[in-house]
Protein backbone atom coordinates (compact mmCIF):
# COMPACT_ATOMS: atom_id res chain seq x y z
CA UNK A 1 15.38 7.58 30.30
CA UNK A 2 13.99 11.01 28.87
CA UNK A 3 13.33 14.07 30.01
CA UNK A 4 9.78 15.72 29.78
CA UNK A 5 11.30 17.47 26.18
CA UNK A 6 12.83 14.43 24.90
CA UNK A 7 9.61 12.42 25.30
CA UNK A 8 7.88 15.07 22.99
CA UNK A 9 11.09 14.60 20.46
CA UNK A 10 10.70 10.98 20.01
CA UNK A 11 7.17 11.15 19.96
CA UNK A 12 6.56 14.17 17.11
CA UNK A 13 8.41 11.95 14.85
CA UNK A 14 5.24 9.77 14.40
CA UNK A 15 3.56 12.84 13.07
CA UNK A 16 5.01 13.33 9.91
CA UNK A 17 5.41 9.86 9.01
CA UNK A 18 1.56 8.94 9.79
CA UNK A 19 0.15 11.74 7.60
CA UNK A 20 2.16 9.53 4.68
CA UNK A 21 0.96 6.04 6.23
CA UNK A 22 -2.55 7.95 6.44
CA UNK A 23 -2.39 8.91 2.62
CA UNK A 24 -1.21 5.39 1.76
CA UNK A 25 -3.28 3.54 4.09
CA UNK A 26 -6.73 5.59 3.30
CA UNK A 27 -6.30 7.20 0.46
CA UNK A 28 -4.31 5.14 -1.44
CA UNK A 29 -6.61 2.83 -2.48
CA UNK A 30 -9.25 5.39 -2.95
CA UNK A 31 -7.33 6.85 -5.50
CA UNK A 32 -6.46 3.62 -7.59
CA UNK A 33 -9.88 1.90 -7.24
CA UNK A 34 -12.02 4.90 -7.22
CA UNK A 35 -9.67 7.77 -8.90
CA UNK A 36 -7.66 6.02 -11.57
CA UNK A 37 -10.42 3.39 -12.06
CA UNK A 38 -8.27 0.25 -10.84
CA UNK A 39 -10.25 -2.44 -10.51
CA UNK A 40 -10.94 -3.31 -7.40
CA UNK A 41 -9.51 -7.04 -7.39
CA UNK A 42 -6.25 -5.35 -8.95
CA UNK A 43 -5.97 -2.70 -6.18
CA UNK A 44 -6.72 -5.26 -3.54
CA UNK A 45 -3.85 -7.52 -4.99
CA UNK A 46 -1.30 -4.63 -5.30
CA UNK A 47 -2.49 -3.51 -1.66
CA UNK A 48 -1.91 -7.51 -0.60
CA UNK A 49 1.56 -8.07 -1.83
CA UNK A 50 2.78 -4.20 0.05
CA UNK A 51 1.60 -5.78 3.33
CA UNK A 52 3.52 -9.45 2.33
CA UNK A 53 6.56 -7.06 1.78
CA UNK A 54 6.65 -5.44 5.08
CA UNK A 55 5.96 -8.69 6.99
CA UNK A 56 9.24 -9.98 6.11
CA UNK A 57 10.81 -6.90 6.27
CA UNK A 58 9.51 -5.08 9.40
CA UNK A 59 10.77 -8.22 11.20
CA UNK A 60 14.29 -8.48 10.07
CA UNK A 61 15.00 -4.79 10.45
CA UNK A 62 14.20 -5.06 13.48
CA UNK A 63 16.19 -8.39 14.33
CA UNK A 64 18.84 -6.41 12.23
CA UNK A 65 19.00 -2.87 15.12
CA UNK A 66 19.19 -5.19 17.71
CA UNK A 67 22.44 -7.03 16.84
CA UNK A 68 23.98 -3.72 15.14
CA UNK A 69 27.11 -2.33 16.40
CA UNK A 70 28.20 1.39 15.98
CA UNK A 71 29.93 3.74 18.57
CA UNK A 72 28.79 6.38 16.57
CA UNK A 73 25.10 5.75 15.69
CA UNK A 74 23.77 3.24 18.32
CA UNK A 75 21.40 0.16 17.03
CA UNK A 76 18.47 2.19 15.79
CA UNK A 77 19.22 5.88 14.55
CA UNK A 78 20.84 4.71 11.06
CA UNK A 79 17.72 2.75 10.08
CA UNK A 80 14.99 5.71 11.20
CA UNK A 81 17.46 7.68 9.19
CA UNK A 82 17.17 6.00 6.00
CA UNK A 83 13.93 4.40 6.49
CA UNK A 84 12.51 8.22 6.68
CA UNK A 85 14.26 9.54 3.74
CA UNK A 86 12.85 6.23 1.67
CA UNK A 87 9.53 6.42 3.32
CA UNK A 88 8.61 10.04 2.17
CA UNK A 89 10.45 9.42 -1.87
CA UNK A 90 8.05 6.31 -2.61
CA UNK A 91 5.54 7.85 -1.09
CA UNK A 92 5.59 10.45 -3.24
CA UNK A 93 5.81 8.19 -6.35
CA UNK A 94 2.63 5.98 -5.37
CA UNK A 95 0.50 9.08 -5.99
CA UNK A 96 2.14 10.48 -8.91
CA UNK A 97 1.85 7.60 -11.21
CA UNK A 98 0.64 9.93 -14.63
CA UNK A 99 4.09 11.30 -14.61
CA UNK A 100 5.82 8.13 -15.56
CA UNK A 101 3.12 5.81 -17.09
CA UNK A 102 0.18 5.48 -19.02
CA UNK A 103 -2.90 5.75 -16.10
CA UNK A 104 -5.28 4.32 -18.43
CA UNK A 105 -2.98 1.24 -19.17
CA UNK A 106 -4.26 -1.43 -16.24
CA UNK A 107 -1.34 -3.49 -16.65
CA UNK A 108 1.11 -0.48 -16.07
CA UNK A 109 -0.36 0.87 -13.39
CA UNK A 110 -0.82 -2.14 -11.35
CA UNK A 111 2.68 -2.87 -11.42
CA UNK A 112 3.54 0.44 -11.13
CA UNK A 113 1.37 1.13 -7.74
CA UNK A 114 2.68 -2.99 -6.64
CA UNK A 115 6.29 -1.67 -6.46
CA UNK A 116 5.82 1.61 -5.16
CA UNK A 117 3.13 0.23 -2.29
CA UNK A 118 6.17 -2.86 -1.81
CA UNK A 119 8.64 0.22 -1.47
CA UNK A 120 6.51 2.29 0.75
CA UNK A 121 5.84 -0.69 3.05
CA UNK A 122 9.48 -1.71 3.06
CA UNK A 123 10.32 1.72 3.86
CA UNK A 124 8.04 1.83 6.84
CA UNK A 125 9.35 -1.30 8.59
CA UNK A 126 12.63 0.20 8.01
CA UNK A 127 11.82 3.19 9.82
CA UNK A 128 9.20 2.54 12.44
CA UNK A 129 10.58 -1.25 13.90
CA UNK A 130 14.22 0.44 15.27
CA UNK A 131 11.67 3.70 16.42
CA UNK A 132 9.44 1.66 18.30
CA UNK A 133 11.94 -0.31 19.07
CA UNK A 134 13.13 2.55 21.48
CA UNK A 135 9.93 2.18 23.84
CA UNK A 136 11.41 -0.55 25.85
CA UNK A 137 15.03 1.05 26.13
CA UNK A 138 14.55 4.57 26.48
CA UNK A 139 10.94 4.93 28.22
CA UNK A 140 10.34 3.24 32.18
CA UNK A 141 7.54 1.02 32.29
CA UNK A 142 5.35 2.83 34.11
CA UNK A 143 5.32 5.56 31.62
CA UNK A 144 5.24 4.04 28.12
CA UNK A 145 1.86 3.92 28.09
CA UNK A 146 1.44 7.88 28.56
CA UNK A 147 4.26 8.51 26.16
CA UNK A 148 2.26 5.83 23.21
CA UNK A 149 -0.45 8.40 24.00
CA UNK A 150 1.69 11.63 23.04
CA UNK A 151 2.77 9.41 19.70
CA UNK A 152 -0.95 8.87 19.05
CA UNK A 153 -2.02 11.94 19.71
CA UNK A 154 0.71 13.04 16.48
CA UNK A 155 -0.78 10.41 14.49
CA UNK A 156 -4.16 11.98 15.27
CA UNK A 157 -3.00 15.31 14.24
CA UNK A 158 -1.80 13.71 11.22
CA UNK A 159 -4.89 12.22 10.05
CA UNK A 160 -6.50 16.02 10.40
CA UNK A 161 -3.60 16.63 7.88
CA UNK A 162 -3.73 13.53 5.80
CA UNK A 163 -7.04 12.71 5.50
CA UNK A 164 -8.24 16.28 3.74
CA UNK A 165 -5.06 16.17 1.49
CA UNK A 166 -6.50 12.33 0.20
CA UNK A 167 -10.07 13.66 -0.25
CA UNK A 168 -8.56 16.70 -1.86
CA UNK A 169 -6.02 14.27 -4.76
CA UNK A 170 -8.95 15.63 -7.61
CA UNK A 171 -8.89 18.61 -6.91
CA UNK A 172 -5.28 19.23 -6.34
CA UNK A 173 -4.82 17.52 -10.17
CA UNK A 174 -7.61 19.51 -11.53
CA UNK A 175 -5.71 22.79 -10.09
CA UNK A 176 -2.35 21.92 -12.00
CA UNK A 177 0.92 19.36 -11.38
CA UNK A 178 2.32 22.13 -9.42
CA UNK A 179 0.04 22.52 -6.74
CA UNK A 180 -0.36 19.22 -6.43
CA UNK A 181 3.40 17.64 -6.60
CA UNK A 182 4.06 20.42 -4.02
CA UNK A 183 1.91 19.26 -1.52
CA UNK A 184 3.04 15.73 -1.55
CA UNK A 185 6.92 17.02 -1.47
CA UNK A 186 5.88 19.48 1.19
CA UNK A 187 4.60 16.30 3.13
CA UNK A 188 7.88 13.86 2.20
CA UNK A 189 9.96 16.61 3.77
CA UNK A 190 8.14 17.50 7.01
CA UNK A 191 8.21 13.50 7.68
CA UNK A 192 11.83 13.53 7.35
CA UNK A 193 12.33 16.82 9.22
CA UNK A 194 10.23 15.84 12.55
CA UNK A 195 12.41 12.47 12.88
CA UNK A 196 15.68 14.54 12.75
CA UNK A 197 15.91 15.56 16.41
CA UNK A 198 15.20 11.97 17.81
CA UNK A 199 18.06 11.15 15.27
CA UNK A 200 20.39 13.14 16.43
CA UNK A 201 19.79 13.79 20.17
CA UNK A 202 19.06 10.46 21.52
CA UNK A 203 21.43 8.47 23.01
CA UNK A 204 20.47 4.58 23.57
CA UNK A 205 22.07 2.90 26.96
CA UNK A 206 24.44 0.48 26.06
CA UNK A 207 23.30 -3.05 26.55
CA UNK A 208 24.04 -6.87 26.09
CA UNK A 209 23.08 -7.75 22.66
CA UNK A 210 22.35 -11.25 21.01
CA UNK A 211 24.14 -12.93 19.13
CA UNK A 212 23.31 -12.64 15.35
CA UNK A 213 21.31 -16.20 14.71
CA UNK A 214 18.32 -15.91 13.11
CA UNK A 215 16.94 -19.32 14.17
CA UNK A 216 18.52 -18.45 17.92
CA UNK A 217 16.23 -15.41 17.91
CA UNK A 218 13.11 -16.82 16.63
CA UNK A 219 13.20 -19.86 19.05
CA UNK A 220 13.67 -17.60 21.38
CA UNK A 221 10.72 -15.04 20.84
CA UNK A 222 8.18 -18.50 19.44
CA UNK A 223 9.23 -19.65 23.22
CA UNK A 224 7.47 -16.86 24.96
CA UNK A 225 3.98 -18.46 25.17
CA UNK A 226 2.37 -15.37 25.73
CA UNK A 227 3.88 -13.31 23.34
CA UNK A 228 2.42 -16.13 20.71
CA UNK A 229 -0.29 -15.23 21.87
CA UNK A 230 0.47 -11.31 21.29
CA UNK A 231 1.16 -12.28 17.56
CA UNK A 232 -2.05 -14.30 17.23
CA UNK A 233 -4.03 -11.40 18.85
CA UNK A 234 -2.22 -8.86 16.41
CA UNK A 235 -2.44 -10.60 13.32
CA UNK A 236 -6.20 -11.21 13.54
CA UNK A 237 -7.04 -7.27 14.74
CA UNK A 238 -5.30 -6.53 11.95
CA UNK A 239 -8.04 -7.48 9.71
CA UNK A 240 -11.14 -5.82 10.92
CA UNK A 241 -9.23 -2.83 11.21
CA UNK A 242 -7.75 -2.83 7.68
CA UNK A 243 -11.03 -3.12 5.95
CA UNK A 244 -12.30 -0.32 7.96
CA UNK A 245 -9.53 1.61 6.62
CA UNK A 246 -9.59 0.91 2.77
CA UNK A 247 -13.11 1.41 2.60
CA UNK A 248 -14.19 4.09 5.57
CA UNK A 249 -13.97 6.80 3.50
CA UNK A 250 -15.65 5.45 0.39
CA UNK A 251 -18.84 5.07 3.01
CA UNK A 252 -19.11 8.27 4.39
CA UNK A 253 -19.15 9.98 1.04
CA UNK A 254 -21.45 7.46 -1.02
CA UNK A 255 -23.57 6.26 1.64
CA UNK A 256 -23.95 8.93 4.31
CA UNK A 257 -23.63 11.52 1.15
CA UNK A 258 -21.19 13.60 2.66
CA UNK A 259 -19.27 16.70 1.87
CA UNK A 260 -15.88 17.79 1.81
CA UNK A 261 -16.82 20.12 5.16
CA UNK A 262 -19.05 17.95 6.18
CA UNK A 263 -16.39 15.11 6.51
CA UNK A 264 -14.12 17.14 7.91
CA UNK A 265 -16.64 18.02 10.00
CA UNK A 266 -17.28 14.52 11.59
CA UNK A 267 -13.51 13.50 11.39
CA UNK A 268 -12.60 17.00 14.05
CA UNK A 269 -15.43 15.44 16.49
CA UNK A 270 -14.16 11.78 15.96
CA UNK A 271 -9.86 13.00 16.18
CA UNK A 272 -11.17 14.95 19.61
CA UNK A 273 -13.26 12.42 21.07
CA UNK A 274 -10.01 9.79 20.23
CA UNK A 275 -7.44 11.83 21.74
CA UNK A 276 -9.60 12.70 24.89
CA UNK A 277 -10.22 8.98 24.87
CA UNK A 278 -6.49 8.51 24.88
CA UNK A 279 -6.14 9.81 28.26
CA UNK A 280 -9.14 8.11 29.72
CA UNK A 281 -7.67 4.81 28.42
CA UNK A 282 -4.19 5.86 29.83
CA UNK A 283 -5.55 6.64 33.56
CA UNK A 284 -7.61 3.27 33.13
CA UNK A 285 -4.49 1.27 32.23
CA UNK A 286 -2.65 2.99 35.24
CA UNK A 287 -5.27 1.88 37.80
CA UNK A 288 -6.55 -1.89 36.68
CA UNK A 289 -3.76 -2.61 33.70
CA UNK A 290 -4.14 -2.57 30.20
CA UNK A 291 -6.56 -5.43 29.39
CA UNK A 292 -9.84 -3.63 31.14
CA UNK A 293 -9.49 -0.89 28.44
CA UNK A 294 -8.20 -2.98 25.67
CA UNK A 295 -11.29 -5.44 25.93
CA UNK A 296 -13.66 -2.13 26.49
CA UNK A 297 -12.60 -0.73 23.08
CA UNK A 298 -12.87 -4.10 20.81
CA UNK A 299 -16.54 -4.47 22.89
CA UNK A 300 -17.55 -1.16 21.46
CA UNK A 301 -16.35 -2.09 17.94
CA UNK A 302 -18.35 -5.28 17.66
CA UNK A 303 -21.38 -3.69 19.00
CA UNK A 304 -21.47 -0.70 16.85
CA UNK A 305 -19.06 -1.73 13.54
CA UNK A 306 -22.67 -3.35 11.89
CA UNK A 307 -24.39 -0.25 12.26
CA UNK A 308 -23.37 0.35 8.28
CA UNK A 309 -26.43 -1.35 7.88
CA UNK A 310 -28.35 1.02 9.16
CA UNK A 311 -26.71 4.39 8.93
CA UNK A 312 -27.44 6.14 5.21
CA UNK A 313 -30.83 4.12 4.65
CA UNK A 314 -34.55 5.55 4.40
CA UNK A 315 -35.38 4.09 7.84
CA UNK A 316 -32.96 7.13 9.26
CA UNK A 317 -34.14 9.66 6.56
CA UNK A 318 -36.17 11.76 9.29
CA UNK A 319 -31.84 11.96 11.08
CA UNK A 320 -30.01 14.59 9.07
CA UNK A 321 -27.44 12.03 7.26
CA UNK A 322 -24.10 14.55 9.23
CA UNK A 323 -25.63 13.65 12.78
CA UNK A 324 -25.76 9.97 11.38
CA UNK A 325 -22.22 10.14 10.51
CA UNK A 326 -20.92 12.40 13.71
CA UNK A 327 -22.89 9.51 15.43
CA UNK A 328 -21.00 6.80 13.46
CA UNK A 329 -17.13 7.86 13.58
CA UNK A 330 -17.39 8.84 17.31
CA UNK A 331 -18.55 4.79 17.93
CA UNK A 332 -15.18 4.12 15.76
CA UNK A 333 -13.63 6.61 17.62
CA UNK A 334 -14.30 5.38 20.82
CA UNK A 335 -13.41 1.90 19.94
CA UNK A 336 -10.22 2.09 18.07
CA UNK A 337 -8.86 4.69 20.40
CA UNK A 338 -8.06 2.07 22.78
CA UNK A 339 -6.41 -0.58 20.00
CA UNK A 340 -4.04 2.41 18.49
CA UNK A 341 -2.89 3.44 22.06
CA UNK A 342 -1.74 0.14 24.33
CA UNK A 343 -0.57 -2.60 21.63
CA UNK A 344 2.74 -0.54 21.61
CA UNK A 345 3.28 -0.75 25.48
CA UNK A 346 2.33 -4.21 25.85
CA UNK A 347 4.93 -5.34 23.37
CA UNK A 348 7.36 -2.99 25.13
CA UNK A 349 6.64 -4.53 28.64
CA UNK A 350 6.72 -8.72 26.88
CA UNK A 351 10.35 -6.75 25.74
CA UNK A 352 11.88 -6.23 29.01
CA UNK A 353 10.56 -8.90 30.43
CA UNK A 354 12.81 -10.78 28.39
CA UNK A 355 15.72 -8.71 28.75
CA UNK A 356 15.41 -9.21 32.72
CA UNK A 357 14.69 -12.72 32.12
CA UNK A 358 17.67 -13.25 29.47
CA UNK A 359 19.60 -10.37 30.01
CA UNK A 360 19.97 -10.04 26.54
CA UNK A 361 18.16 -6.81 24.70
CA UNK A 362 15.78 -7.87 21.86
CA UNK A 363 13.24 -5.28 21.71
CA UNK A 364 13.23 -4.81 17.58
CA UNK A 365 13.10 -8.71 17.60
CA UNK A 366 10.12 -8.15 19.73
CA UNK A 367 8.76 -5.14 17.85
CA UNK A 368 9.23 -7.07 14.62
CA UNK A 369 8.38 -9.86 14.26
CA UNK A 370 4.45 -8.26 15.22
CA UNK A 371 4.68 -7.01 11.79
CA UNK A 372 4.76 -10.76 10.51
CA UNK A 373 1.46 -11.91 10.89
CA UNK A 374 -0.34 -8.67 11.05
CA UNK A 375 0.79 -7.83 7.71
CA UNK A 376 0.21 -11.53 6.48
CA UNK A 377 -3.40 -10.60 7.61
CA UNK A 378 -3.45 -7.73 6.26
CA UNK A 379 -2.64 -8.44 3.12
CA UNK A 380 -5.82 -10.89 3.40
CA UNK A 381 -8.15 -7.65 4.68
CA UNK A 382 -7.00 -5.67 1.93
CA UNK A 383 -7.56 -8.05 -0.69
CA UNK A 384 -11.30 -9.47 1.19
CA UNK A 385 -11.97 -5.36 0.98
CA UNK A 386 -11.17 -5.12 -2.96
CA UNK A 387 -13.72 -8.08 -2.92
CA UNK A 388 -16.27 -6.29 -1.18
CA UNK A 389 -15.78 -3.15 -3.33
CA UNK A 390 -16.51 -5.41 -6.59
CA UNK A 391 -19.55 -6.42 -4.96
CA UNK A 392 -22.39 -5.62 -7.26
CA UNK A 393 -24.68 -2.19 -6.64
CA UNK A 394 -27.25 -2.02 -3.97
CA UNK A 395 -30.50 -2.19 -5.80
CA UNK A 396 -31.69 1.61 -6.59
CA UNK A 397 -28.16 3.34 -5.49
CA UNK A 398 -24.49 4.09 -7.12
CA UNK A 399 -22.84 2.40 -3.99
CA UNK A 400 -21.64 -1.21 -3.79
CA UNK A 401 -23.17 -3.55 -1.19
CA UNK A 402 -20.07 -3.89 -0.24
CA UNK A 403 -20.08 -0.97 1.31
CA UNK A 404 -22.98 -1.99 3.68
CA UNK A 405 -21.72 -5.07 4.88
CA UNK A 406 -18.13 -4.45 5.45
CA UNK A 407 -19.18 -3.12 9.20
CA UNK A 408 -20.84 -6.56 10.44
CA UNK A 409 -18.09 -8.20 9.00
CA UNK A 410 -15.40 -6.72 10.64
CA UNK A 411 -17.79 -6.74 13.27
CA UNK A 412 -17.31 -11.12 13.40
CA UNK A 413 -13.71 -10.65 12.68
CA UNK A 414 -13.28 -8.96 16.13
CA UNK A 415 -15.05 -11.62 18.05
CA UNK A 416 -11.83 -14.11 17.81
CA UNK A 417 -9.52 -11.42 19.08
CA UNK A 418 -11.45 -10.74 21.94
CA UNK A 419 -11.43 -14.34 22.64
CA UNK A 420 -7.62 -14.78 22.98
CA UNK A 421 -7.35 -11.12 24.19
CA UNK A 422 -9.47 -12.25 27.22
CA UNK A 423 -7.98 -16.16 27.31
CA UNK A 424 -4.55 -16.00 26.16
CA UNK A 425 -2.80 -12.54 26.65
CA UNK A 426 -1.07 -11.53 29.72
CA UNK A 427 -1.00 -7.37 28.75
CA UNK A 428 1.00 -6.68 31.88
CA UNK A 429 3.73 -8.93 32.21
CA UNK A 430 6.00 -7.10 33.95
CA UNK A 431 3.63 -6.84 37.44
CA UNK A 432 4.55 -10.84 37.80
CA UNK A 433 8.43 -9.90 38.10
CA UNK A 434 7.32 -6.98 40.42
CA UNK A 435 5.53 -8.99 42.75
């Protein structure tokens, strides 16, 4: 298990590589659709068949670290190794496509962002399956879900990072190829950097692994009824919260009208309120589980998620439109805080629960094969939010109506998951084998 420091060294290596998910989840397709003038079916299709890419792949990579064998290396380190190295390269291609293609050629640049979005995505189930892996082998139970708060808290810290940079892709261009290309290599290399010291300093206990049958290990992990239920829950969060993210930006500057420093603004208050959130979760899950907090957090989605409707229009004119906003990410805030934190945890704990049960370790299997129908999902969100950014104009204003509905929909879209949240899912497993 590890020390206080070693906590912080596996956890700081979610940092670098979320300010490049962060760029490529949010800005990404900001830049094609908005940017480069991609239409918006096209840059929901490219988006789409990324997310098909890592389903496969996030699972097998993971079934792959489990059943690996090196006395040098372990099961995991070799695949965060290259899956870092590839991560940061193609993520520097997807937003450099001018210096290998025609921009203004459609046809070129939608296969040109398809392959390097497939590549990125690949990359990232390469790297972050064998990482998170690691939560149910190298972290006790009863602190995972404090250590998934240090990781988030880096991912916080890198959307203060990668957020600005993605709002700031114009003007970066406008200021020259060198400013810009430097930034985005600046980023590829601090990713790599901050996973070298998990790479090299931890050491994974050795343990009974499976043996390598793909149809062994996938009867095994369908078998686990509530960990079916885990996928089902996973796959269908993963669509409210992917068209939040593709189009989230695109409503706080056309509808709420906001500023470079005035979105920066409201995305300090909502990264503090969702890291002080983080802890409040964490001390919640500590005293009644993790399901109080997880259903607490989707609640506050659905409730507040529709208020697109309502935020940016002349009923609120006499609200300056930055309190409306400030008012509108902390809601988000407080409700996603809860989903990014404990999904880790929970998959961790459903992990060892089979390993005591089986004695057999299968935590990437576990970690993995998440990825399948949350990216399958996904793939549908992202292509459902190209739709909605097609949709035509609201009458009298530059913005699509997509752009107004997307909230209540996503809004609906969360009411099945806290259904089998509430029904299905058994978030603490491990208490049963306890008592």
């Amino acid at each position: 298990m590890l020390t206080r420091g070693g906590k912080l060294i596996y956890a700081m290596g979610r940092l670098g590589s979320s300010i490049l998910l962060s760029l490529i989840d949010l800005a990404t397709f900001w830049f094609y659709w908005d940017f480069l003038k991609l239409s918006g079916f096209l840059t929901g299709v490219a988006f789409a068949i990324g997310k098909l890419v890592i389903a496969f792949f996030g699972w097998y990579f993971g079934y792959l670290s489990d059943i690996t064998k090196s006395k040098r290396w372990g099961r995991r380190r070799q695949y965060v190794l290259v899956g870092s190295l590839l991560l940061a390269f193609s993520t520097v291609m997807i937003f450099i496509p001018n210096y290998f293609i025609s921009v203004s050629n459609e046809t070129q640049l939608f296969i040109y962002a398809t392959f390097f979005l497939g590549l990125a995505n690949m990359s990232y189930g390469l790297l972050s399956t064998p990482y998170m892996a690691w939560l149910a082998e190298i972290v006790s139970p009863e602190e995972r879900v404090m250590v998934s708060a240090y990781q988030n808290i880096f991912g916080m810290m890198a959307q203060v990072i990668g957020i600005p940079v993605g709002f700031l892709l114009p003007s970066l261009l406008k200021a020259g190829s060198f400013s810009y290309l430097g930034v985005l290599l600046g980023l590829a290399a601090l990713e790599v950097a901050l996973y070298m010291p998990a790479v090299f300093t931890i050491k994974e206990e050795e343990k009974q692994i499976p043996k390598p049958n793909v149809l062994r290990e996938l009867s095994i992990l369908w078998g686990n009824r509530n960990y079916r239920a885990w996928l089902a829950l996973q796959g269908a969060m993963s669509i409210p919260t992917a068209v939040l993210a593709s189009l989230v930006i695109s409503y706080l500057q056309r509808v709420l009208g906001l500023g470079d420093v005035e979105y920066m603004m409201a995305g300090g208050l909502m990264l503090l309120l969702t890291v002080v959130l983080f802890f409040v979760w964490a001390r919640i899950a500590r005293k009644t589980g993790k399901k109080k907090p997880l259903v607490a957090s989707l609640m506050i989605l659905v409730i507040f998620l529709p208020l697109t409707l309502v935020f940016g229009q002349s009923a609120l004119d006499p609200l300056p439109r930055v309190v409306q906003a400030v008012l509108f990410v902390s809601f988000v805030g407080a409700g996603i805080s809860g989903w990014y934190l404990l999904p880790n945890p929970v998959t961790a704990d459903m992990a060892q629960e089979d390993e005591i049960m089986k004695r057999e370790a299968r935590a990437g299997s576990y970690v993995g094969l998440v990825s399948v129908p949350l990216n399958i999902l996904q793939a549908l969100a992202r292509y459902i939010s190209g739709l909605l950014a097609d949709l035509p104009p609201v009458p009298g204003q530059a913005y699509s109506m997509g752009l107004l509905i997307w909230g209540p929909v996503a809004s609906v879209t969360l009411i099945p998951c806290l259904l089998i949240l509430i029904k299905y899912v058994e978030t603490d497993p491990l208490r049963k084998i306890v008592k």
